[in-house]
C-alpha atoms as a PDB file:
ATOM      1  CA  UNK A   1      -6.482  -8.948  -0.249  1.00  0.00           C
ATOM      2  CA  UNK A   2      -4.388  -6.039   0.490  1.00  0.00           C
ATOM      3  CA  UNK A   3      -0.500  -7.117  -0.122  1.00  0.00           C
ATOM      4  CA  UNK A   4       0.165  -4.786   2.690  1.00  0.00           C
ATOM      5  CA  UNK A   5      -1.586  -6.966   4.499  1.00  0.00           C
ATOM      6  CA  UNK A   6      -0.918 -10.053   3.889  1.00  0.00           C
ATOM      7  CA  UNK A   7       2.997  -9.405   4.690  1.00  0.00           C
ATOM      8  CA  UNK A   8       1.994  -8.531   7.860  1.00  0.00           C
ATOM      9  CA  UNK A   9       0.108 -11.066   8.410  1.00  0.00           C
ATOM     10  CA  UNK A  10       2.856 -13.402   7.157  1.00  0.00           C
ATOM     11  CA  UNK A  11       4.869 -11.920   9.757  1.00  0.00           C
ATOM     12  CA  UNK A  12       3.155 -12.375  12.203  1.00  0.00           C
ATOM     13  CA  UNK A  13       2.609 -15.953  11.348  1.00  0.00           C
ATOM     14  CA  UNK A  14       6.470 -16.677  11.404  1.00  0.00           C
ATOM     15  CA  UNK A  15       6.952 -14.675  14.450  1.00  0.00           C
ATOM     16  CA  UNK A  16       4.551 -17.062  16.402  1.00  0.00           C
ATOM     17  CA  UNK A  17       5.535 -19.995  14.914  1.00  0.00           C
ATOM     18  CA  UNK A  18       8.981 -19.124  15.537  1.00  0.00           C
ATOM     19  CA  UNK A  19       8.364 -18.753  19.363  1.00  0.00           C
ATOM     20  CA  UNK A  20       6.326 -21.552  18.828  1.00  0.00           C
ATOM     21  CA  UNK A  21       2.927 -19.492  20.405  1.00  0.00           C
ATOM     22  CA  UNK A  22       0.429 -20.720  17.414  1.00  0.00           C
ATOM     23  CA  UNK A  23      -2.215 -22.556  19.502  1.00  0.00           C
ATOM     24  CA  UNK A  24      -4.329 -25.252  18.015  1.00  0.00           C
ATOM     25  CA  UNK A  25      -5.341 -24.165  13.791  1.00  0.00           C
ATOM     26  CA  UNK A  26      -8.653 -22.628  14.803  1.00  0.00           C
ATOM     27  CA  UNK A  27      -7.079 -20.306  17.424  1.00  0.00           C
ATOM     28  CA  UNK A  28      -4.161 -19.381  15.213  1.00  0.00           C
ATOM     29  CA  UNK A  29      -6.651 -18.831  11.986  1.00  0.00           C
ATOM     30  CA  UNK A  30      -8.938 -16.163  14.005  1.00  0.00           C
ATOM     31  CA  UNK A  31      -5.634 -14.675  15.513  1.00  0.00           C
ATOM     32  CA  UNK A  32      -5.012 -14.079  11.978  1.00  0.00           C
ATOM     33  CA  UNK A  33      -8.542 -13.010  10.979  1.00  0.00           C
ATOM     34  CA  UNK A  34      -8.419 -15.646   7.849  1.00  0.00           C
ATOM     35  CA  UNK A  35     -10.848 -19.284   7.584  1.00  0.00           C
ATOM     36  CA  UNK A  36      -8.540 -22.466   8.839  1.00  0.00           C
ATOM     37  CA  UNK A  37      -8.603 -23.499   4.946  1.00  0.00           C
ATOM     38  CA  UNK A  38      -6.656 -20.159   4.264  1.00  0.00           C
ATOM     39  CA  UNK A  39      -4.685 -20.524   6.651  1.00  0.00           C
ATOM     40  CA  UNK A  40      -3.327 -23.903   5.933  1.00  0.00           C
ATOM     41  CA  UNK A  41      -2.983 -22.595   2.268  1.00  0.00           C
ATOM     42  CA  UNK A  42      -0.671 -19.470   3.832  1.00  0.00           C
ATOM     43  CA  UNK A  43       1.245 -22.162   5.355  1.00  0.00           C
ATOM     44  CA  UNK A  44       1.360 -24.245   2.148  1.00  0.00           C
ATOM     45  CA  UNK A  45       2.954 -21.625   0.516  1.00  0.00           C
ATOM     46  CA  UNK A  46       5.580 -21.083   3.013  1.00  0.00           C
ATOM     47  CA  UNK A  47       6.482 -24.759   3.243  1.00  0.00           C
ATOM     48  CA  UNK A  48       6.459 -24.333  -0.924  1.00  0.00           C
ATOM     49  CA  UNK A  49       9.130 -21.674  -0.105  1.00  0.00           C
ATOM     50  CA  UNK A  50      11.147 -24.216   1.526  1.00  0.00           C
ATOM     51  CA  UNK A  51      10.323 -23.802   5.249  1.00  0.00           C
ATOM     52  CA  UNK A  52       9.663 -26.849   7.161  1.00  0.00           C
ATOM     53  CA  UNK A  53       6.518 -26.481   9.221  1.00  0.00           C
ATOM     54  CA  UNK A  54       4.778 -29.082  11.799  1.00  0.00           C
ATOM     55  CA  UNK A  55       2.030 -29.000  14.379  1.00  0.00           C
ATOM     56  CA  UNK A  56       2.287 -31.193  17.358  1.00  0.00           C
ATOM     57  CA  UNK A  57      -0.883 -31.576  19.266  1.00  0.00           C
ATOM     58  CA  UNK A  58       1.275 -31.957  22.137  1.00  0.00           C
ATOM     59  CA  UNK A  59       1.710 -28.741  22.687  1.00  0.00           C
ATOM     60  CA  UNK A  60      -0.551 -27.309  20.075  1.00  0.00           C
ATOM     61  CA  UNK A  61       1.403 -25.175  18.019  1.00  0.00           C
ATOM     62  CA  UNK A  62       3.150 -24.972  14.929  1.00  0.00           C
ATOM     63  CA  UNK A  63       6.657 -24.558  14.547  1.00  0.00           C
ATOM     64  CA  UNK A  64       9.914 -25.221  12.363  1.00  0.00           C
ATOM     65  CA  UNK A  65      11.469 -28.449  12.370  1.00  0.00           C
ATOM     66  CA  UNK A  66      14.790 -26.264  10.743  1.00  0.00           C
ATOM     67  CA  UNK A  67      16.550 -23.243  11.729  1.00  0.00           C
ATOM     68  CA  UNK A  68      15.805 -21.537   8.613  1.00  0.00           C
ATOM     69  CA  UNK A  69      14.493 -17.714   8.595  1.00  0.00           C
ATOM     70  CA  UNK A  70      11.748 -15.803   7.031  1.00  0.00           C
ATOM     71  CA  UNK A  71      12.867 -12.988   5.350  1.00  0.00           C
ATOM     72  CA  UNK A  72      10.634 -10.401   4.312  1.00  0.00           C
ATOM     73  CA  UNK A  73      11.639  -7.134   2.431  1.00  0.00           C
ATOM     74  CA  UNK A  74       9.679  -4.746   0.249  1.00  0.00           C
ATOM     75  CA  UNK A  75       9.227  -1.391  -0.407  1.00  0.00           C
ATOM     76  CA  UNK A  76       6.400   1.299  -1.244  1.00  0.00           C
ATOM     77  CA  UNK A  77       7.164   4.688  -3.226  1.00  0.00           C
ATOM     78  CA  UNK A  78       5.343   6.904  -4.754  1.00  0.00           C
ATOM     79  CA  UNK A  79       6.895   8.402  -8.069  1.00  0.00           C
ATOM     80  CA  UNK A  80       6.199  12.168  -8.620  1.00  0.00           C
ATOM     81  CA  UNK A  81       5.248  12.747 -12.164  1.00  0.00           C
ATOM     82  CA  UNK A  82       8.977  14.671 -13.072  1.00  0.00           C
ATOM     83  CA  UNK A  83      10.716  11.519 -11.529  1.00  0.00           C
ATOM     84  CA  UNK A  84       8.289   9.283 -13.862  1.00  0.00           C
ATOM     85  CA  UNK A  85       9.128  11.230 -16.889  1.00  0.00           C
ATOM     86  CA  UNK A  86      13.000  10.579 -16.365  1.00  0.00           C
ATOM     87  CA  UNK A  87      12.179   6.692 -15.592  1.00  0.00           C
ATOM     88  CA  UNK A  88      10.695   6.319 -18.606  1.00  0.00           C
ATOM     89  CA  UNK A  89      12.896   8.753 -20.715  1.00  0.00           C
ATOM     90  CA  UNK A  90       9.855  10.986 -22.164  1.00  0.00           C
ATOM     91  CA  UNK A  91       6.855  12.869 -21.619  1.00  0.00           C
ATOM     92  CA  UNK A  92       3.321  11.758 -21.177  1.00  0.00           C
ATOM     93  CA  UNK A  93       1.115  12.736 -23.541  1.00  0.00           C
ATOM     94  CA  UNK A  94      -2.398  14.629 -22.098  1.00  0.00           C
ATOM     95  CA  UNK A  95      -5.017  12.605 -23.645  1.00  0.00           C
ATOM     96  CA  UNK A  96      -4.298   9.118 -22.796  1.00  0.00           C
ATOM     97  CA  UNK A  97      -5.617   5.847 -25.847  1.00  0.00           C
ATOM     98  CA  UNK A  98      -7.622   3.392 -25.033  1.00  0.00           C
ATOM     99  CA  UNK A  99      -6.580  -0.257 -25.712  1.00  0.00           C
ATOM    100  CA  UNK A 100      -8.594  -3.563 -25.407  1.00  0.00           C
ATOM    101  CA  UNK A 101     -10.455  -1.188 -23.096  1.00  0.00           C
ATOM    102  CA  UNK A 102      -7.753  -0.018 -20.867  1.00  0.00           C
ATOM    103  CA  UNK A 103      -6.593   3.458 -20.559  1.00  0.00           C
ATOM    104  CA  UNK A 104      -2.798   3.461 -21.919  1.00  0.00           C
ATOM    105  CA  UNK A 105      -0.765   6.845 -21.913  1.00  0.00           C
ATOM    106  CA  UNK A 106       1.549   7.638 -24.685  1.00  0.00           C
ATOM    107  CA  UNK A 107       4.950   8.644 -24.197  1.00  0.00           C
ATOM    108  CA  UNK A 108       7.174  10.895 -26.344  1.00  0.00           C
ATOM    109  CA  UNK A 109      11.112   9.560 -26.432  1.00  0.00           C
ATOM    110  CA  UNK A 110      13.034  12.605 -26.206  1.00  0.00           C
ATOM    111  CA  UNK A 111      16.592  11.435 -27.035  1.00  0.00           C
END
């Protein structure tokens, strides 16, 4: 799965579990466009994060039994080549080695 992705759709998960707006399992899985099973596994690792999840049937929804918060941060960059020679304190060699059958490029230390 795209990790793009699946933040988002974490996010969205806590935002309707925090307003408590879930609707019964099924519902909330195809709002999420993931089987119940993976769902329940999302929310498995959430509750492995520490947050404290429940369903009532009640009013079918999930929500937290805690006033914890979900915070979610990350960030995307893309490194030209001049700022990845000065991360890595060299110069990439042209022809790149292959290693247990993985393309590996060599660098040259320059000080």
């Amino acid at each position: 799965m795209n990790f793009r992705k699946y933040i988002e759709r974490i996010k969205y998960l806590d935002e309707l579990i925090r307003k408590e707006r879930t609707g019964t399992p099924e519902e909330l899985a195809s709002r999420l466009g993931v089987s119940r099973a993976q769902l329940y596994n999302i929310i498995d690792e959430l509750k492995t994060e520490g947050l404290a999840i429940n369903y009532t049937r009640k009013r079918n929804t999930f929500y937290y039994t805690s006033n914890q918060k979900l915070e979610i941060a990350f960030s995307l960059k893309v490194v030209s080549e001049d700022e990845n020679i000065k991360v890595f304190g060299g110069k990439i060699y042209s022809n790149p080695i292959f290693l247990d059958g993985r393309k590996v490029a060599l660098y040259q230390l320059t000080g």
